[in-house]
Protein backbone atom coordinates (compact mmCIF):
# COMPACT_ATOMS: atom_id res chain seq x y z
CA UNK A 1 11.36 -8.53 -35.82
CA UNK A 2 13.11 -11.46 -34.60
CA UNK A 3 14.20 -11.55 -30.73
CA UNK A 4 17.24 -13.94 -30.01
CA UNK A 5 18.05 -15.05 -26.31
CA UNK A 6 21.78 -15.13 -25.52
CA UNK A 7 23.57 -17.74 -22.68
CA UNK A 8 26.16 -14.63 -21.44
CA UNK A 9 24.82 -11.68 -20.81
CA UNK A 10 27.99 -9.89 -21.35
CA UNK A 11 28.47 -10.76 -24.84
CA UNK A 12 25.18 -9.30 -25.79
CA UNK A 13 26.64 -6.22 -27.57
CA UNK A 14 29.07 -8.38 -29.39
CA UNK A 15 26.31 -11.05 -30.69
CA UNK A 16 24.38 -7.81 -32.02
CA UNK A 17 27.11 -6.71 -33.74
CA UNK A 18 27.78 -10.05 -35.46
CA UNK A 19 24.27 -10.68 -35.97
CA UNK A 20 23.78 -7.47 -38.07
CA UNK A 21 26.80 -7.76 -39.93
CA UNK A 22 25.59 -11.34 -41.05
CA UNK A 23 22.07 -9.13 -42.40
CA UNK A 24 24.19 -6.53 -43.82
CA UNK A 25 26.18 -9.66 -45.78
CA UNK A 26 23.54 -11.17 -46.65
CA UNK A 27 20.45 -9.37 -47.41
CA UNK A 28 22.74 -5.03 -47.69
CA UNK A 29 23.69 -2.59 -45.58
CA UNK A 30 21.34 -0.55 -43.75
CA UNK A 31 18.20 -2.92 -44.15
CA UNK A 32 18.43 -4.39 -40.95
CA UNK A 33 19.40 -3.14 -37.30
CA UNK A 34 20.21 -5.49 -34.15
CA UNK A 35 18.95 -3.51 -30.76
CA UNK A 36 19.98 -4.72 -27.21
CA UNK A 37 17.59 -4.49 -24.50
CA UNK A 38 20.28 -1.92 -23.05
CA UNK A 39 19.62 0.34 -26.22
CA UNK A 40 16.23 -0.10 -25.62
CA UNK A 41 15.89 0.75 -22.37
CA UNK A 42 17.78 3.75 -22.85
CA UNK A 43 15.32 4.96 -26.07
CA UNK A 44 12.90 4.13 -23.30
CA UNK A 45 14.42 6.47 -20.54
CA UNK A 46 15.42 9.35 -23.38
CA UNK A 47 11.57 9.49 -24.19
CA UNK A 48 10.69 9.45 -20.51
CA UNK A 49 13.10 12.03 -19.74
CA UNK A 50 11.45 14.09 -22.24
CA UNK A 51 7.80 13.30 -21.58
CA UNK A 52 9.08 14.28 -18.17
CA UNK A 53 10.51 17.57 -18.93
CA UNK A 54 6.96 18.15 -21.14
CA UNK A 55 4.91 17.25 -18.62
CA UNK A 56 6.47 19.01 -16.19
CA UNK A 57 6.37 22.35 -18.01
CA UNK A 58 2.77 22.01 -18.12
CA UNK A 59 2.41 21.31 -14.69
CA UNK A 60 4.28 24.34 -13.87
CA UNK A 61 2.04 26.70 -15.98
CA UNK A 62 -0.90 24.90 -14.23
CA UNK A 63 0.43 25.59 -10.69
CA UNK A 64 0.95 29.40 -11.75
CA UNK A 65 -2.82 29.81 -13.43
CA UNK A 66 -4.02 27.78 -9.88
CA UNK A 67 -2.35 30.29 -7.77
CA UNK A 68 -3.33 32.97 -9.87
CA UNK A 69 -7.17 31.74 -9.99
CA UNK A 70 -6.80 31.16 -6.12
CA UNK A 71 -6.08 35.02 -5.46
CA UNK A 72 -8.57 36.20 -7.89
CA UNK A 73 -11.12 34.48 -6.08
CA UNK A 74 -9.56 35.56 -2.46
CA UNK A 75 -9.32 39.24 -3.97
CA UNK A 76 -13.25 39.09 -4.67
CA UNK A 77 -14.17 37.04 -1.65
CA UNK A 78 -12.49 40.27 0.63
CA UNK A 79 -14.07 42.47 -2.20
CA UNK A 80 -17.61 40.87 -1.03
CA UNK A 81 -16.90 41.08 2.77
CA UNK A 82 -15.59 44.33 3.05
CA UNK A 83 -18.18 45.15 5.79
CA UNK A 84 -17.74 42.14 7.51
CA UNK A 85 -14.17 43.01 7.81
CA UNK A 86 -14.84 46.27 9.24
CA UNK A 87 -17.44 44.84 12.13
CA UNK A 88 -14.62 42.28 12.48
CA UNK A 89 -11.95 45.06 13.23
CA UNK A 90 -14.52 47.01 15.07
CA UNK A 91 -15.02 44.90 17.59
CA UNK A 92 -11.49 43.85 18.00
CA UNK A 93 -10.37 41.58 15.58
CA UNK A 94 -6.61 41.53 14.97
CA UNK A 95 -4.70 42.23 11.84
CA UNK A 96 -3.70 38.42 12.79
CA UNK A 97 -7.08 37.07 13.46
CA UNK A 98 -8.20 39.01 9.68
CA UNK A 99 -4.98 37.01 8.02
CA UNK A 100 -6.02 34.04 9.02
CA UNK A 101 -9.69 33.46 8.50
CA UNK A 102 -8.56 34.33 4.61
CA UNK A 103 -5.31 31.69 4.89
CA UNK A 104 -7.23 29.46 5.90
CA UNK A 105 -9.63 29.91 3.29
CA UNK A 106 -6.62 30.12 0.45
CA UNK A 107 -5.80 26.82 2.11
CA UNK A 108 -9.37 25.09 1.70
CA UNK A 109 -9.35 26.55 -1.85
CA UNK A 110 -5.85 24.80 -2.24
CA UNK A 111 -6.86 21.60 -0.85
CA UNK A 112 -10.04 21.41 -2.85
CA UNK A 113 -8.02 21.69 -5.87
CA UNK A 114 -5.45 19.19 -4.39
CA UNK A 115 -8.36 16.55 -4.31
CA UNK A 116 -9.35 17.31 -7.56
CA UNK A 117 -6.03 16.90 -9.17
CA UNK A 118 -5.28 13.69 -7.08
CA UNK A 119 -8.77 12.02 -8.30
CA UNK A 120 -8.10 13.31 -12.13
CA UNK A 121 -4.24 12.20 -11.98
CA UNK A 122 -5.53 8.30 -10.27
CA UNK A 123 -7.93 8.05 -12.87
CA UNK A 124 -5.34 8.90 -15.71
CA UNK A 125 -2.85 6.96 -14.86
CA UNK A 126 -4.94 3.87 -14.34
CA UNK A 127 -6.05 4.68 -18.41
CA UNK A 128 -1.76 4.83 -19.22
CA UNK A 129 -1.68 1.31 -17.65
CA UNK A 130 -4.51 0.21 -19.40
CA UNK A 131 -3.53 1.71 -22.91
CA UNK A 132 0.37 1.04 -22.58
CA UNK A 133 -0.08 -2.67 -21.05
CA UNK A 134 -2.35 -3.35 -24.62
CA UNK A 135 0.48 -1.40 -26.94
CA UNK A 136 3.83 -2.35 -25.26
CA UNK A 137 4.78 -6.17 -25.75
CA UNK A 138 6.61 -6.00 -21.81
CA UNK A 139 4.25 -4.89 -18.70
CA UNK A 140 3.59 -1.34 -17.93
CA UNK A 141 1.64 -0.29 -14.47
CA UNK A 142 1.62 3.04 -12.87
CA UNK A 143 2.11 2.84 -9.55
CA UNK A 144 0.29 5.88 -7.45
CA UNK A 145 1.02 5.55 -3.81
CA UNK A 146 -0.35 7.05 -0.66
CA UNK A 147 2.58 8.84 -0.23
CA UNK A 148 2.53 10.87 -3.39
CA UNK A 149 -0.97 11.32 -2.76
CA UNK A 150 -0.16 13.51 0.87
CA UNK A 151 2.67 15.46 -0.54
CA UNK A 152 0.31 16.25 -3.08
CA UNK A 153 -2.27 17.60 -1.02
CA UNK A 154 0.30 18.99 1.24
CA UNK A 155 2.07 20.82 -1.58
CA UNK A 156 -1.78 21.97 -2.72
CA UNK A 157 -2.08 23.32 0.64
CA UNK A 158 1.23 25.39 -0.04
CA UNK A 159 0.66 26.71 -2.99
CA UNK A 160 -2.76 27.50 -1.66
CA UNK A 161 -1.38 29.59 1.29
CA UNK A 162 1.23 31.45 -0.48
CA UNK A 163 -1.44 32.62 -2.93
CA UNK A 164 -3.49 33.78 0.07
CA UNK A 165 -1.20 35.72 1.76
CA UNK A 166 -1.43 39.04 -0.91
CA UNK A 167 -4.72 38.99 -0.27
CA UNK A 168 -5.21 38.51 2.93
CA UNK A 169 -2.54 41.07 3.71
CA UNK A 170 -4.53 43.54 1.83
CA UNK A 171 -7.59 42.39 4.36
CA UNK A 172 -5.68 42.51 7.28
CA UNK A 173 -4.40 46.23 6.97
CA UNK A 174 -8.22 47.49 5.75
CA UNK A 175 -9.02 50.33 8.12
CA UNK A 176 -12.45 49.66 9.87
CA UNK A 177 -13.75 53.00 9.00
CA UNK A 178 -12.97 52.76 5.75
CA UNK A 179 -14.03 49.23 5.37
CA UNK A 180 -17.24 49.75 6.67
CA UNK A 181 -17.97 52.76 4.43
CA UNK A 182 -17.61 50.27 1.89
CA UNK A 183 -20.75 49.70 -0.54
C-alpha cells in the first residue's frame, strides 16, 4: 500500500489515474489499483448504508417480539387480577380509571426495557470504538448523546403504550360480575 499526498485537491482523480497506468506499464494490468479518499469514503458509506439497513431490520423484529412480550405479560398480569378488577369496578372504578392503571403499567414495562436497551446499546458502542479505533488506520468514535438517549426512552414508552392498550381494553370492558366470579 503506498499513500501519496497531492498539492491540488482537484486533480486527485487525475493523479490516480496516471499513477495506475504507470503500475499497469510497468509491473501489468490489473496488479495494482489507485483509490481516492473519495472512493473510499464512498466504499465506506455503501457498507454503512448496508450495516444500516441490517441493523435496522433487526431492530424492527426486536421492537415487534418487545411489544409482543409486553402484551403477553399485560394479558397475564389482568389474567392474575381478575378479582381485583371486579372490586375495582364494584366500587366504582371507571372503564377509564381500569385503562389506565394497565397503560401505565405497559408504559413502566416499556420504559424498563428502554433502560435496558440504552445501557446495552452505550456499552456496545463504546466496544465498536474501541475495536474499530485498533483496526481502522483513521479515528473511529461513536458518539451517543443525551438526546438519542430521551427519544429512546420516549419511543420505549410508545411502543410500550400501544402494546398496552389491547389489553387493557380487554380489562376495561370486564363486567364486575363476571370478573369477580373469576377463579
Amino acid at each position: 500500500m503506498i499513500f501519496v499526498k497531492v498539492s491540488d485537491v482537484s486533480k486527485t482523480e487525475k493523479i490516480a489515474d496516471e499513477i495506475e497506468e504507470e503500475l499497469d506499464e510497468e509491473y501489468g494490468e490489473g496488479y495494482y489499483q489507485a483509490t481516492t479518499s473519495e472512493q473510499m469514503a464512498e466504499n465506506v458509506g455503501s457498507i454503512f448504508s448496508i450495516l444500516t439497513f441490517v441493523l435496522g431490520g433487526i431492530a424492527s423484529i426486536a421492537l415487534i417480539v418487545a411489544g409482543v412480550g409486553i402484551a403477553n405479560t399485560m394479558f397475564a398480569s389482568i389474567m392474575e387480577r381478575t378479582k381485583e378488577i371486579g372490586v375495582m369496578k364494584a366500587i366504582g372504578a371507571t372503564n377509564y380509571n381500569v385503562m389506565e392503571i394497565f397503560l401505565v403499567e405497559s408504559a413502566l414495562l416499556g420504559i424498563f426495557g428502554g433502560l435496558i436497551g440504552c445501557t446495552i446499546g452505550f456499552v456496545l458502542s463504546q466496544i465498536i470504538t474501541l475495536v474499530a479505533g485498533s483496526f481502522l488506520p483513521v479515528p473511529f468514535e461513536t458518539v451517543v448523546t443525551i438526546e438519542m438517549i430521551i427519544m429512546s426512552l420516549l419511543f420505549s414508552i410508545i411502543v410500550g403504550i400501544i402494546s398496552g392498550l389491547w389489553p387493557a381494553r380487554k380489562a376495561a370492558k370486564m363486567q364486575p360480575v363476571e370478573a369477580l366470579r373469576h377463579d
